[in-house]
PDB file of N, CA and C in Angstrom:
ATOM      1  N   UNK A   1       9.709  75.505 -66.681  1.00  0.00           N
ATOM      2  CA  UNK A   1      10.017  75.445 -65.274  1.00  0.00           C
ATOM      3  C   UNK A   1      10.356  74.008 -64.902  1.00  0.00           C
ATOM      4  N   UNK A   2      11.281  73.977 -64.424  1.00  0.00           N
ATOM      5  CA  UNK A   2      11.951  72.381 -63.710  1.00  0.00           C
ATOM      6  C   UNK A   2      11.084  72.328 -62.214  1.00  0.00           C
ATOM      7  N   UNK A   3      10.640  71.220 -62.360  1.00  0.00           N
ATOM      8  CA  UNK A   3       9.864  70.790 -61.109  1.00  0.00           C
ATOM      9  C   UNK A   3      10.810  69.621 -60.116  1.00  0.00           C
ATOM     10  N   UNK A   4      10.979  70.091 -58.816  1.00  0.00           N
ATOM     11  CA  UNK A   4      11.643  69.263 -58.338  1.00  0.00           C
ATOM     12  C   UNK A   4      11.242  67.425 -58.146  1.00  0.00           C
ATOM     13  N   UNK A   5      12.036  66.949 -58.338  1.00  0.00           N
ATOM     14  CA  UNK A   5      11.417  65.783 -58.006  1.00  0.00           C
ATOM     15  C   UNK A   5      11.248  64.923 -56.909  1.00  0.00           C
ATOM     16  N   UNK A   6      11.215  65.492 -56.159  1.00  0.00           N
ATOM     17  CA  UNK A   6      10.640  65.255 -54.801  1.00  0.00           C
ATOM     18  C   UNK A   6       9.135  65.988 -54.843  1.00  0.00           C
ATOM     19  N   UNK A   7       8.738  67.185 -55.433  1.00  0.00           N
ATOM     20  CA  UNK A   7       7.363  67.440 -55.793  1.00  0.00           C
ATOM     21  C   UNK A   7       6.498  66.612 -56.857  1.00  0.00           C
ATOM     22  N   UNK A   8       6.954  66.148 -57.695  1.00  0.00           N
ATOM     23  CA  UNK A   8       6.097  65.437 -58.084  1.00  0.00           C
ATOM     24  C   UNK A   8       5.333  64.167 -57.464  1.00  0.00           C
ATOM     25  N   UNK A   9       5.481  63.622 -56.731  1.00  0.00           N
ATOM     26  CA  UNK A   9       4.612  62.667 -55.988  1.00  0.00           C
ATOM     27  C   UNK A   9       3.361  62.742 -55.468  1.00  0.00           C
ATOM     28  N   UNK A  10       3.717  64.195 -54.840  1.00  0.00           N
ATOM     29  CA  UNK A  10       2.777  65.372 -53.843  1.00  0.00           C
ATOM     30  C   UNK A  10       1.918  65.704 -55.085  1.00  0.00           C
ATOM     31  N   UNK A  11       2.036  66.342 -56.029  1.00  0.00           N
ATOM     32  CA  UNK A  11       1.199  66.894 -57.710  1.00  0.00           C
ATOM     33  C   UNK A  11       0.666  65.684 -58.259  1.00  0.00           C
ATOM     34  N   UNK A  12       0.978  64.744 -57.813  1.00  0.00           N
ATOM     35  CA  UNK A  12       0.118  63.680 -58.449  1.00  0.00           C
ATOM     36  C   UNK A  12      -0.766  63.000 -57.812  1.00  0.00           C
ATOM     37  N   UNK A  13      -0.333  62.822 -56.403  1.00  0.00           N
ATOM     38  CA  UNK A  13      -1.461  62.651 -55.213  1.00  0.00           C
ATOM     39  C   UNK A  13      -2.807  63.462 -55.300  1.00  0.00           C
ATOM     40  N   UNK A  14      -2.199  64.815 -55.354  1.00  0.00           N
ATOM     41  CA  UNK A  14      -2.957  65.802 -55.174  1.00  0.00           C
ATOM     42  C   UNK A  14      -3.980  65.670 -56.171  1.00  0.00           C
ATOM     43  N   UNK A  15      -3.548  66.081 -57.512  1.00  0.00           N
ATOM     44  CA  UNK A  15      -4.614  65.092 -58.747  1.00  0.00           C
ATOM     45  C   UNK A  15      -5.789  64.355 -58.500  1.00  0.00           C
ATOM     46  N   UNK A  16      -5.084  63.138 -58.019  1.00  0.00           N
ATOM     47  CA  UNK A  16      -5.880  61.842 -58.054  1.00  0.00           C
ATOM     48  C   UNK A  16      -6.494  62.016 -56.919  1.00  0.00           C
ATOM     49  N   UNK A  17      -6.475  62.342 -55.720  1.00  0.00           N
ATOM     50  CA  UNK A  17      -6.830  63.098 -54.450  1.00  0.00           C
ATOM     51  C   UNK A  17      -8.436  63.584 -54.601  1.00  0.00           C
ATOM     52  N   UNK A  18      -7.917  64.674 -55.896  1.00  0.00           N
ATOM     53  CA  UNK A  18      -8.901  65.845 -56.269  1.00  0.00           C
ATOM     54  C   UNK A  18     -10.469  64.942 -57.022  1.00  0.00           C
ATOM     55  N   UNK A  19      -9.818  64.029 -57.823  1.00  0.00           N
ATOM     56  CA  UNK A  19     -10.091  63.199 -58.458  1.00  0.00           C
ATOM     57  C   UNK A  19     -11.594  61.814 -58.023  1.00  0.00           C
ATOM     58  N   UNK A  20     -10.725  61.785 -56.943  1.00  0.00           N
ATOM     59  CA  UNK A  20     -11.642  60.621 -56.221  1.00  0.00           C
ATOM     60  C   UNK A  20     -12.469  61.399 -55.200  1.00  0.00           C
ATOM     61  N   UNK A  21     -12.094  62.488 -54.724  1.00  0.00           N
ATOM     62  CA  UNK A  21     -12.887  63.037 -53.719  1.00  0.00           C
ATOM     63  C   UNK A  21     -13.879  63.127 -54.601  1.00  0.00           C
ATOM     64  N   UNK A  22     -13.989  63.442 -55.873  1.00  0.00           N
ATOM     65  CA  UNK A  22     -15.450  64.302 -57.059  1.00  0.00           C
ATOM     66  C   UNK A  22     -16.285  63.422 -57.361  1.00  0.00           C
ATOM     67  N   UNK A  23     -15.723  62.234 -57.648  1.00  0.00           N
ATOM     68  CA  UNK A  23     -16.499  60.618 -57.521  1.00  0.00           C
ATOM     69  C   UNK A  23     -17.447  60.073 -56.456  1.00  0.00           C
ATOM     70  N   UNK A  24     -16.547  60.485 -55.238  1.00  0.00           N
ATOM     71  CA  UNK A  24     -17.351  60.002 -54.113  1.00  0.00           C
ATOM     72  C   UNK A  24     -17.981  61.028 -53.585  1.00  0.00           C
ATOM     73  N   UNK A  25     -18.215  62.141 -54.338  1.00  0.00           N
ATOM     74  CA  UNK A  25     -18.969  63.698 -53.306  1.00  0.00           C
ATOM     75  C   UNK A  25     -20.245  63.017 -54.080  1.00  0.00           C
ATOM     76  N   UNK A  26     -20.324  62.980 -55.461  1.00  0.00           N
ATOM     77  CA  UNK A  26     -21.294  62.560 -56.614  1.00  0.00           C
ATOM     78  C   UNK A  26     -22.219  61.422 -56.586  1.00  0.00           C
ATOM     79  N   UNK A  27     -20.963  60.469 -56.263  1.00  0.00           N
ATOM     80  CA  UNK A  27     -21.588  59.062 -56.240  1.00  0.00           C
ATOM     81  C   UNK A  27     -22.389  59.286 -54.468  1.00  0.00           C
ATOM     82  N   UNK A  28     -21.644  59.480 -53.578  1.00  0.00           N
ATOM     83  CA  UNK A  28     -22.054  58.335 -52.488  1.00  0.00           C
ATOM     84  C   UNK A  28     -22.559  60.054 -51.580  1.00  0.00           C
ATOM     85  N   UNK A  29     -21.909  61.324 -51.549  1.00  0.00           N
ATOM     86  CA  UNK A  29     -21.767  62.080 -50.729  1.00  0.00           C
ATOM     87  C   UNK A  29     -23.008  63.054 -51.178  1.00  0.00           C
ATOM     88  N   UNK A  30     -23.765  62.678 -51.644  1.00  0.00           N
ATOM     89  CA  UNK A  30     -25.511  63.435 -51.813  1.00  0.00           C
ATOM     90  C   UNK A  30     -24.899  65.334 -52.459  1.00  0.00           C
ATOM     91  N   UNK A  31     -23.762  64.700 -53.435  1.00  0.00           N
ATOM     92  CA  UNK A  31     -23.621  65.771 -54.020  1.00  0.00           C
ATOM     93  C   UNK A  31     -24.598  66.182 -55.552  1.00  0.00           C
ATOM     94  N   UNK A  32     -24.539  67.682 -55.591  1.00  0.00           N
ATOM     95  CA  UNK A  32     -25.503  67.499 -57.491  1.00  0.00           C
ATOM     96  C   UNK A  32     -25.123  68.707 -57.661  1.00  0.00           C
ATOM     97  N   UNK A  33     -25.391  68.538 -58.926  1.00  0.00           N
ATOM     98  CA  UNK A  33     -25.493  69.709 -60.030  1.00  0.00           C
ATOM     99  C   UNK A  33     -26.124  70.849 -59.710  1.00  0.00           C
ATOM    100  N   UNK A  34     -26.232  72.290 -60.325  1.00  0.00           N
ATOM    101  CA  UNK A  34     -27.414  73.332 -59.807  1.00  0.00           C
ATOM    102  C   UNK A  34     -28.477  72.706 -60.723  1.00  0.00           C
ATOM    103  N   UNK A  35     -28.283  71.887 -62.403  1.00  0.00           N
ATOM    104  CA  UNK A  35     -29.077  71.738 -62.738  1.00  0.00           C
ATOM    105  C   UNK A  35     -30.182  70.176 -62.121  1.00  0.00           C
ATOM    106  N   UNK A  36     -29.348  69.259 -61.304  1.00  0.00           N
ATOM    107  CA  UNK A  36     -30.126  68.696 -60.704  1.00  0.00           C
ATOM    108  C   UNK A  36     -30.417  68.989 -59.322  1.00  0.00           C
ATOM    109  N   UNK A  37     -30.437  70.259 -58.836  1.00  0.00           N
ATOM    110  CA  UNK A  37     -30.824  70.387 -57.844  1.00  0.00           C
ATOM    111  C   UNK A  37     -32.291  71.555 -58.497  1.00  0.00           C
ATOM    112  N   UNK A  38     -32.156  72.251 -59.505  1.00  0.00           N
ATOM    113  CA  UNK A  38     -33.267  72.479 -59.926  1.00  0.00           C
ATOM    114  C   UNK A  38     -34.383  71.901 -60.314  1.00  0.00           C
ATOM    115  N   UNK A  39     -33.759  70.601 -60.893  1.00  0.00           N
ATOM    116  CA  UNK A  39     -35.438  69.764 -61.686  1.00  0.00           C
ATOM    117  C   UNK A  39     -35.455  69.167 -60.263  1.00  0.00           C
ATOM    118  N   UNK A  40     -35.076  68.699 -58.944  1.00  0.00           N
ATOM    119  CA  UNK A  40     -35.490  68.191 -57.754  1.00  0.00           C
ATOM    120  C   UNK A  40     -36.414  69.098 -57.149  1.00  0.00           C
ATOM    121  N   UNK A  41     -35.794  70.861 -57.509  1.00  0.00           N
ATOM    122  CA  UNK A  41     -37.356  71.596 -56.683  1.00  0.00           C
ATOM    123  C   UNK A  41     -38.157  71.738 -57.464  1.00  0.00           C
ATOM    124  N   UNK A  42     -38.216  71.752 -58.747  1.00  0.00           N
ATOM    125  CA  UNK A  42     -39.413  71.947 -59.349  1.00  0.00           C
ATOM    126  C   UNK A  42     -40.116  71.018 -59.653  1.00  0.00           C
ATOM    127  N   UNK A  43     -39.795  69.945 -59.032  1.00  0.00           N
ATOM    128  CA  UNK A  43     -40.683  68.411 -58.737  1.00  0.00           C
ATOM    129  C   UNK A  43     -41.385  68.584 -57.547  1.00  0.00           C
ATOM    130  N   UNK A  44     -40.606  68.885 -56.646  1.00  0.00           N
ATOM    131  CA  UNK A  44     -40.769  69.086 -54.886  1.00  0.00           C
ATOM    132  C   UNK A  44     -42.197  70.508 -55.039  1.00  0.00           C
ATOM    133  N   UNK A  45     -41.847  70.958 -55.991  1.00  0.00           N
ATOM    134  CA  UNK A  45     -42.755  72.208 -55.497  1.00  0.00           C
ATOM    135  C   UNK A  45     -44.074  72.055 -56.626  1.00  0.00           C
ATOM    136  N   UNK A  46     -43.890  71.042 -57.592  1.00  0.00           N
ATOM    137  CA  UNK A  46     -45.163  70.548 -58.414  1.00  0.00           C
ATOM    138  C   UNK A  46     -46.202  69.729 -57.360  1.00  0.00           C
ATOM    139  N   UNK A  47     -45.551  68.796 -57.075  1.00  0.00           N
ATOM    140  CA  UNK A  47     -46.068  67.779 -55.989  1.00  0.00           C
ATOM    141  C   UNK A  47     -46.938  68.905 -54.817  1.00  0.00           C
ATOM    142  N   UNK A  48     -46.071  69.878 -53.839  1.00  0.00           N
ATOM    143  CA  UNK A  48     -47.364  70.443 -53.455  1.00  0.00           C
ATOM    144  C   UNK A  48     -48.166  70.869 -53.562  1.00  0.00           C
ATOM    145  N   UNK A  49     -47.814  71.633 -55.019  1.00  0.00           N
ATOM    146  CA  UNK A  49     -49.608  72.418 -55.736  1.00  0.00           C
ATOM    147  C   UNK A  49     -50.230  71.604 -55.689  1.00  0.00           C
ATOM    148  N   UNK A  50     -50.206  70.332 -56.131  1.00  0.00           N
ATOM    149  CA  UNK A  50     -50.815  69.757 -55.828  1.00  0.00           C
ATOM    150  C   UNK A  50     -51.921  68.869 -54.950  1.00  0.00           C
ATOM    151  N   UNK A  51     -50.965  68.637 -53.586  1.00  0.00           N
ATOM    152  CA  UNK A  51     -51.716  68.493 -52.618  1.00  0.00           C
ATOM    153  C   UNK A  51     -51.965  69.728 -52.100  1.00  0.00           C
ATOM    154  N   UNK A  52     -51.685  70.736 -52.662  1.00  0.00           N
ATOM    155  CA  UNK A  52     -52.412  72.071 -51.766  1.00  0.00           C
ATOM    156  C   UNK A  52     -53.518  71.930 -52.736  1.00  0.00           C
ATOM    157  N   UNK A  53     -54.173  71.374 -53.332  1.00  0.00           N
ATOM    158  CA  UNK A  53     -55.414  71.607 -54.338  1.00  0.00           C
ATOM    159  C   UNK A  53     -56.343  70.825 -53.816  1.00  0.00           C
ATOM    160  N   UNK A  54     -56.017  69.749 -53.350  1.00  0.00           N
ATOM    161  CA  UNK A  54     -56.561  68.469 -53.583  1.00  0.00           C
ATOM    162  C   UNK A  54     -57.651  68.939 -52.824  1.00  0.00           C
ATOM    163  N   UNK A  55     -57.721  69.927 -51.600  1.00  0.00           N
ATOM    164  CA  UNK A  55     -58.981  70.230 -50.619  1.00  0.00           C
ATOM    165  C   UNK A  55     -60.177  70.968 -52.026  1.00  0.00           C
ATOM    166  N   UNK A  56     -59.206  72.441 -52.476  1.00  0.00           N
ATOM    167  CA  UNK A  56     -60.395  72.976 -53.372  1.00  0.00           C
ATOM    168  C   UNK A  56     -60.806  71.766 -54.746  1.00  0.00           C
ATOM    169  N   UNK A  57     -60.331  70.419 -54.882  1.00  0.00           N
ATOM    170  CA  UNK A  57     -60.778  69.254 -56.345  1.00  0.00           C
ATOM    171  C   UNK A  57     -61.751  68.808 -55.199  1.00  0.00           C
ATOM    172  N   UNK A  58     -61.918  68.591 -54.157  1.00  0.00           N
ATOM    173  CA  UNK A  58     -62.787  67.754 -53.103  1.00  0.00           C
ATOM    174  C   UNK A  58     -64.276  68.887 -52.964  1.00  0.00           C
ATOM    175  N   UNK A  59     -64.054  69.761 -52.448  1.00  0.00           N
ATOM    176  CA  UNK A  59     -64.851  70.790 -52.409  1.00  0.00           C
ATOM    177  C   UNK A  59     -65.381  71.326 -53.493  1.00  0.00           C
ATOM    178  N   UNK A  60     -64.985  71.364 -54.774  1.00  0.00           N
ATOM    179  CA  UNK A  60     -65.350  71.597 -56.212  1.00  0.00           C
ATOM    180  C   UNK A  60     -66.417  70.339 -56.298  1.00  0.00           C
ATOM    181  N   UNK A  61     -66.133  68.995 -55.792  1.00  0.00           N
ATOM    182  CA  UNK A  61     -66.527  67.617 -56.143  1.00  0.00           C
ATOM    183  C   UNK A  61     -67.877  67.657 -54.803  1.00  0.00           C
ATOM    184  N   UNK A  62     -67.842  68.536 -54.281  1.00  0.00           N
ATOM    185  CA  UNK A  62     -69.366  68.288 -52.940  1.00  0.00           C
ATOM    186  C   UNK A  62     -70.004  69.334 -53.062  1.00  0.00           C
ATOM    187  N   UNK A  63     -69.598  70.473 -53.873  1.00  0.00           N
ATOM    188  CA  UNK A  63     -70.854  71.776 -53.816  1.00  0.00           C
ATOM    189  C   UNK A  63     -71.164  71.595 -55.781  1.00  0.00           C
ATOM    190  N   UNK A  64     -71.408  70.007 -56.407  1.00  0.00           N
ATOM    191  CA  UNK A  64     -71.256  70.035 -57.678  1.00  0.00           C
ATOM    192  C   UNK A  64     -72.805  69.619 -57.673  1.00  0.00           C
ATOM    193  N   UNK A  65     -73.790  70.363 -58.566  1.00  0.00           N
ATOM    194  CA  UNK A  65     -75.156  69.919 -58.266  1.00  0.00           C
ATOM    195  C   UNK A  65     -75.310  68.409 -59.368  1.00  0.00           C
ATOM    196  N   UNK A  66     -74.487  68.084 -60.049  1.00  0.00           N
ATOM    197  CA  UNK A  66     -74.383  67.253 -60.658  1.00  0.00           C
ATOM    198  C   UNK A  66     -73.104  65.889 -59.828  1.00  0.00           C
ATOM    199  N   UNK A  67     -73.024  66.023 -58.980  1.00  0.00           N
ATOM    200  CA  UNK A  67     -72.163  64.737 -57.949  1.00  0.00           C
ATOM    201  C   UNK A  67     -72.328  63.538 -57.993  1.00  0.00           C
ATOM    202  N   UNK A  68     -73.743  63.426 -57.955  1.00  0.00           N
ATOM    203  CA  UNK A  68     -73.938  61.646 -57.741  1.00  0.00           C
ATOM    204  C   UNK A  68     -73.996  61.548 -59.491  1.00  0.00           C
ATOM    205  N   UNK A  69     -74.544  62.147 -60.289  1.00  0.00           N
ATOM    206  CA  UNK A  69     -74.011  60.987 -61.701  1.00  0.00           C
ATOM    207  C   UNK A  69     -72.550  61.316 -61.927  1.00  0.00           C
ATOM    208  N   UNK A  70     -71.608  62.370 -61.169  1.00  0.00           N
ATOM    209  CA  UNK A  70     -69.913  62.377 -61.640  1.00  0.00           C
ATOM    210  C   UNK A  70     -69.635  61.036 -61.351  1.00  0.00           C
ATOM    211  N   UNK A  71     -69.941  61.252 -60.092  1.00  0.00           N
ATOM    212  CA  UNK A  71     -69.130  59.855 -58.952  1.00  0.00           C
ATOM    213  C   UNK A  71     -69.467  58.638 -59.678  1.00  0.00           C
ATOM    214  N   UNK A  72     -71.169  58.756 -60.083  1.00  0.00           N
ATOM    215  CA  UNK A  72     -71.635  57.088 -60.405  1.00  0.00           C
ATOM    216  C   UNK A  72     -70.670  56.925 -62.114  1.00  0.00           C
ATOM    217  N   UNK A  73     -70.376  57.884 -62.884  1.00  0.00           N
ATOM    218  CA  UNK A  73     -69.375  57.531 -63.739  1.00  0.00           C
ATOM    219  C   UNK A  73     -67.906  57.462 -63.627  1.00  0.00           C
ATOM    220  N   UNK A  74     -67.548  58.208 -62.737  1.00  0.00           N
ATOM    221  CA  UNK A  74     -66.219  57.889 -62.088  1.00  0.00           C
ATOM    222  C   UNK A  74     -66.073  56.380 -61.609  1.00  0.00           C
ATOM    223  N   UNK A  75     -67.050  55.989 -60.776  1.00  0.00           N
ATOM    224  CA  UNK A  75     -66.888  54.608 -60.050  1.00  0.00           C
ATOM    225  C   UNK A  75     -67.363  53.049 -61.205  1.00  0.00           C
ATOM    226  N   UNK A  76     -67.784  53.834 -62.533  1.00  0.00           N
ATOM    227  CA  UNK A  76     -68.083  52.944 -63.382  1.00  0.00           C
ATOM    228  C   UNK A  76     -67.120  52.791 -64.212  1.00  0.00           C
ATOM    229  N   UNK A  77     -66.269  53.918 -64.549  1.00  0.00           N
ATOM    230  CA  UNK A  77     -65.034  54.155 -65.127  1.00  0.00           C
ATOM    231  C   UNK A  77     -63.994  52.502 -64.538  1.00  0.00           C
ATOM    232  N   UNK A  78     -63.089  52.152 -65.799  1.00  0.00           N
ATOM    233  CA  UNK A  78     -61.926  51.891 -65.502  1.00  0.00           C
ATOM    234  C   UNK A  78     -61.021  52.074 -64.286  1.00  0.00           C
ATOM    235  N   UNK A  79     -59.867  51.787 -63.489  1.00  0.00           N
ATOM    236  CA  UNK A  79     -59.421  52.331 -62.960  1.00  0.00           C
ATOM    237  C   UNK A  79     -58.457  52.975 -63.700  1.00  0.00           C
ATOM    238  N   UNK A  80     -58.220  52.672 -64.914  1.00  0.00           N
ATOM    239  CA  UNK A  80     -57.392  53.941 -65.507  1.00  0.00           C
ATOM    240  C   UNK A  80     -57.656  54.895 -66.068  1.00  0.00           C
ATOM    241  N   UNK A  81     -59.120  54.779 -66.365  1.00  0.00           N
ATOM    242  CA  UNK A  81     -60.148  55.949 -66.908  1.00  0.00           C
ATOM    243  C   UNK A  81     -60.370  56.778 -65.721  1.00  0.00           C
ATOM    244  N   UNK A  82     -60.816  56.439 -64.657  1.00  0.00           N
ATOM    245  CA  UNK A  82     -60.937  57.364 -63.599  1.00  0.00           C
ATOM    246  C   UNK A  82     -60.778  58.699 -63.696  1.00  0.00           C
ATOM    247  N   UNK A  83     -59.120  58.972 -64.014  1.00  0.00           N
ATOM    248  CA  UNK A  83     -58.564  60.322 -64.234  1.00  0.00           C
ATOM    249  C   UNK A  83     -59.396  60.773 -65.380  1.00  0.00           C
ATOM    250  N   UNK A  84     -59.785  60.821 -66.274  1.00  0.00           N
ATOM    251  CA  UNK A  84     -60.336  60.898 -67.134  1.00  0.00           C
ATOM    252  C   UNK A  84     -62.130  61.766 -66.789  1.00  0.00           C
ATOM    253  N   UNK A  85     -62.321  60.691 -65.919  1.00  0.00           N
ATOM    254  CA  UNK A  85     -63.867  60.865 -65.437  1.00  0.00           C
ATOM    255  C   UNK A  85     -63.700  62.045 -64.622  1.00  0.00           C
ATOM    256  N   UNK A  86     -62.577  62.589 -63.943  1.00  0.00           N
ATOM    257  CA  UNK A  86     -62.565  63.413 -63.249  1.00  0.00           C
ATOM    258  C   UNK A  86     -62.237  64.814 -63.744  1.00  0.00           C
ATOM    259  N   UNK A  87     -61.831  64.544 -64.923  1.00  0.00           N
ATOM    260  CA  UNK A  87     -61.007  65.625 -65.082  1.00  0.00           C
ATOM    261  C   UNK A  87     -62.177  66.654 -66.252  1.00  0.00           C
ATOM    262  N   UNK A  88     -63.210  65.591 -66.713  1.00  0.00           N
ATOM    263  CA  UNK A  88     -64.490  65.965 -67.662  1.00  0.00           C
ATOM    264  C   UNK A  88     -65.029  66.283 -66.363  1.00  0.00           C
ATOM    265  N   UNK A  89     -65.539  65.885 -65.707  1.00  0.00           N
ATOM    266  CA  UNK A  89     -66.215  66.626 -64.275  1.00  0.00           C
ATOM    267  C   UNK A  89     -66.111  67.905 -64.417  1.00  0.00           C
ATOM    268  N   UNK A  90     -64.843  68.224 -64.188  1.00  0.00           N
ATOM    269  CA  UNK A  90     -64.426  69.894 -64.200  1.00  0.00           C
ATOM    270  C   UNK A  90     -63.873  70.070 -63.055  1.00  0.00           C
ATOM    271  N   UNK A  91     -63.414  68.629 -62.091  1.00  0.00           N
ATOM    272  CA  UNK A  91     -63.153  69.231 -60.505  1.00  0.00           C
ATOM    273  C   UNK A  91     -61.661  69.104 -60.687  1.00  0.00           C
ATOM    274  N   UNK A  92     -60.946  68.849 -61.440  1.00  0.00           N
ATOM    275  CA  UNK A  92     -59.598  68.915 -62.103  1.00  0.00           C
ATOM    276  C   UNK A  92     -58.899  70.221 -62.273  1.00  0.00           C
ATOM    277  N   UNK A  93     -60.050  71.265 -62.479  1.00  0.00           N
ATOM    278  CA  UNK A  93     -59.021  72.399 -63.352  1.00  0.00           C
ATOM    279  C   UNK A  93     -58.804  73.564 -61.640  1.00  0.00           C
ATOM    280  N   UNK A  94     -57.541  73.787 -61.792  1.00  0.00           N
ATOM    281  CA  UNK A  94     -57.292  75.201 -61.437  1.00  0.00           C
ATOM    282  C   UNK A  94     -57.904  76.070 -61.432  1.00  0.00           C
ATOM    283  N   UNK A  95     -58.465  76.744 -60.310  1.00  0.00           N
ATOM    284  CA  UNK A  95     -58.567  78.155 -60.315  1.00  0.00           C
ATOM    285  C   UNK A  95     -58.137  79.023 -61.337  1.00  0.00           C
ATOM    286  N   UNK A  96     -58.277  79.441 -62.375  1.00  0.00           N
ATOM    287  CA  UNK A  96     -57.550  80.323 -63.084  1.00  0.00           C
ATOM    288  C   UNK A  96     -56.966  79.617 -64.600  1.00  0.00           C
ATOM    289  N   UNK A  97     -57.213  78.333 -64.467  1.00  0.00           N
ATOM    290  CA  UNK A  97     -56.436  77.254 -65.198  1.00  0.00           C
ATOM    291  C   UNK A  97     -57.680  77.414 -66.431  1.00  0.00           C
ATOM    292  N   UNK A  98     -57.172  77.107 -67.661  1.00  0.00           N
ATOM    293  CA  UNK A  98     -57.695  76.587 -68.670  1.00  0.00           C
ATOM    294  C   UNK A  98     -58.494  75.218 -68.698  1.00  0.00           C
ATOM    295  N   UNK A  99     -57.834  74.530 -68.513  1.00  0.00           N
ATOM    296  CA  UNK A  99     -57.460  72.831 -68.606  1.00  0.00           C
ATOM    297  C   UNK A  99     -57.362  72.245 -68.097  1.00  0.00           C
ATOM    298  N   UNK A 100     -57.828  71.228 -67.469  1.00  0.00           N
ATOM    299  CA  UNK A 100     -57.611  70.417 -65.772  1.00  0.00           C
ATOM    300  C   UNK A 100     -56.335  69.678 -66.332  1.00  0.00           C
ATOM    301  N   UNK A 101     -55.895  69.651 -64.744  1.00  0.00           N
ATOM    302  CA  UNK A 101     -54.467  68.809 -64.634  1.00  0.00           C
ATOM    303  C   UNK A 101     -54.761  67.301 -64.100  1.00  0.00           C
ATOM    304  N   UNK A 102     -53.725  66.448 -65.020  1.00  0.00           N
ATOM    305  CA  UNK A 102     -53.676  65.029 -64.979  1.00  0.00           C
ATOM    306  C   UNK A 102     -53.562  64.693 -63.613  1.00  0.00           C
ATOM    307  N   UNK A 103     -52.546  65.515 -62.407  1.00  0.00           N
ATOM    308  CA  UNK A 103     -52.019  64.855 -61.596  1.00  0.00           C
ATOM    309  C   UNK A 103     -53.077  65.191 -60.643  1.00  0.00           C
ATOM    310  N   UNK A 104     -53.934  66.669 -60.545  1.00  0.00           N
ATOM    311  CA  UNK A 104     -54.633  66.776 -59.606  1.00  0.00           C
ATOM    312  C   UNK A 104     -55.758  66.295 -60.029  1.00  0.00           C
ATOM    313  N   UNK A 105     -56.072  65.269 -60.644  1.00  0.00           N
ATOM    314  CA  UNK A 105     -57.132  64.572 -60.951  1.00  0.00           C
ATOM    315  C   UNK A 105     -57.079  63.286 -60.337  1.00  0.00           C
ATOM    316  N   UNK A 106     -55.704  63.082 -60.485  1.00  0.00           N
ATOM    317  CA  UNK A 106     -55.512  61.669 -59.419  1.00  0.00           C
ATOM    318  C   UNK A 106     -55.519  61.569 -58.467  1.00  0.00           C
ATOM    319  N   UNK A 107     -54.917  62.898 -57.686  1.00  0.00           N
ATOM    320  CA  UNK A 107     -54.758  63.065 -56.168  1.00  0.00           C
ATOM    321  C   UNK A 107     -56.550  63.159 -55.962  1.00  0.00           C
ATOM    322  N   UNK A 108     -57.371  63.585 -56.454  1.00  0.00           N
ATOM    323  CA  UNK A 108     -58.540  63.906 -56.052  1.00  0.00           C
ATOM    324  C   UNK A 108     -59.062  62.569 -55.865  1.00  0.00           C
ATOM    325  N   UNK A 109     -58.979  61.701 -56.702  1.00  0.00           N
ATOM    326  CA  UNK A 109     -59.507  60.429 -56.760  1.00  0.00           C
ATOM    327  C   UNK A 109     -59.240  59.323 -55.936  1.00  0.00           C
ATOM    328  N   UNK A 110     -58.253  59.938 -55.257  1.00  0.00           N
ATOM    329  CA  UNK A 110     -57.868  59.577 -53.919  1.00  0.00           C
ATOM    330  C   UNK A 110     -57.931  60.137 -53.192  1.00  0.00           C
ATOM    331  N   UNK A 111     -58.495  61.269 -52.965  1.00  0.00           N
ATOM    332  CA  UNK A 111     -59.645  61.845 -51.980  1.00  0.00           C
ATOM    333  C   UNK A 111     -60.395  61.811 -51.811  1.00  0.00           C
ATOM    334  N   UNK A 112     -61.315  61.210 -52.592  1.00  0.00           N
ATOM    335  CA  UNK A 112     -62.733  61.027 -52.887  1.00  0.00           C
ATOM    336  C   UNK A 112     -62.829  59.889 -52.302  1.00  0.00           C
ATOM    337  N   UNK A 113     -61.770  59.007 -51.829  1.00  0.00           N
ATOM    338  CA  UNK A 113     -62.103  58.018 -51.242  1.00  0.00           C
ATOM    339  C   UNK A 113     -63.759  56.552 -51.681  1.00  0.00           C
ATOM    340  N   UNK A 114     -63.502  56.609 -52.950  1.00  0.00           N
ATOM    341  CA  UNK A 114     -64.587  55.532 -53.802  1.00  0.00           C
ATOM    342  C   UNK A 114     -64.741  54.506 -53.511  1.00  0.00           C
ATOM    343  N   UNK A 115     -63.704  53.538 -53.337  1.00  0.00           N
ATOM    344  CA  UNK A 115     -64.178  52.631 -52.532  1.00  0.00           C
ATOM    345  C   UNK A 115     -64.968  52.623 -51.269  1.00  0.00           C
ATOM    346  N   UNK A 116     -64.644  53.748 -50.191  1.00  0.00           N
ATOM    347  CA  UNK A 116     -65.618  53.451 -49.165  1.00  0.00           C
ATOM    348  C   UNK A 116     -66.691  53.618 -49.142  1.00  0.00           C
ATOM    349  N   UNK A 117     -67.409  54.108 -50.072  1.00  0.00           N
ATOM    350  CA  UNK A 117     -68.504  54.838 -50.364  1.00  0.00           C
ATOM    351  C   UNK A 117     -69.453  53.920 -50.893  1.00  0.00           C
TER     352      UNK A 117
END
């Protein structure tokens, strides 16, 4: 097919047009992927289990007949052991969970508010 040449200018605009709009939707225009818009909710929706827990890791941590020696080894702990101290506690694990979780061990430990105490 013979393309007029007066159309080609327009087909090449159009191109480069197509081109730079995809750059700047990406780069600057808060465009994404389905696959990065998936690992964004399943971050977004880790993060609240989390703070939806943090009340039952607090409440696990005040009806514990063993509390004051958790806390007094928690607060003797490292601050990077902490998580650690909390998570042997047992006020770490899930409802239903095997295994306490790293992150709701931290959020707790910042509920527990240790320093003021």
């Amino acid at each position: 097919m013979n393309t007029p040449e007066w159309l080609k200018p327009g087909i090449y605009g159009a191109v480069i047009g197509a081109a730079f709009v995809g750059v700047v939707g990406f780069s600057w225009g808060g465009w994404m992927t389905g696959g990065g818009a998936n690992k964004m909710a399943s971050e977004m929706a880790h993060d609240e289990v989390i703070l939806a827990m943090v009340p039952v890791c607090l409440d696990m941590a005040r009806v514990d007949p063993n509390r004051t020696t958790h806390l007094n080894a928690i607060r003797e702990a490292s601050s990077f052991k902490r998580r650690d101290a909390v998570m042997a506690a047992g006020w770490a694990t899930m409802p239903g969970a095997d295994s306490p979780n790293r992150d709701l061990a931290q959020a707790c430990i910042e509920g527990l508010n240790l320093d003021a105490s």
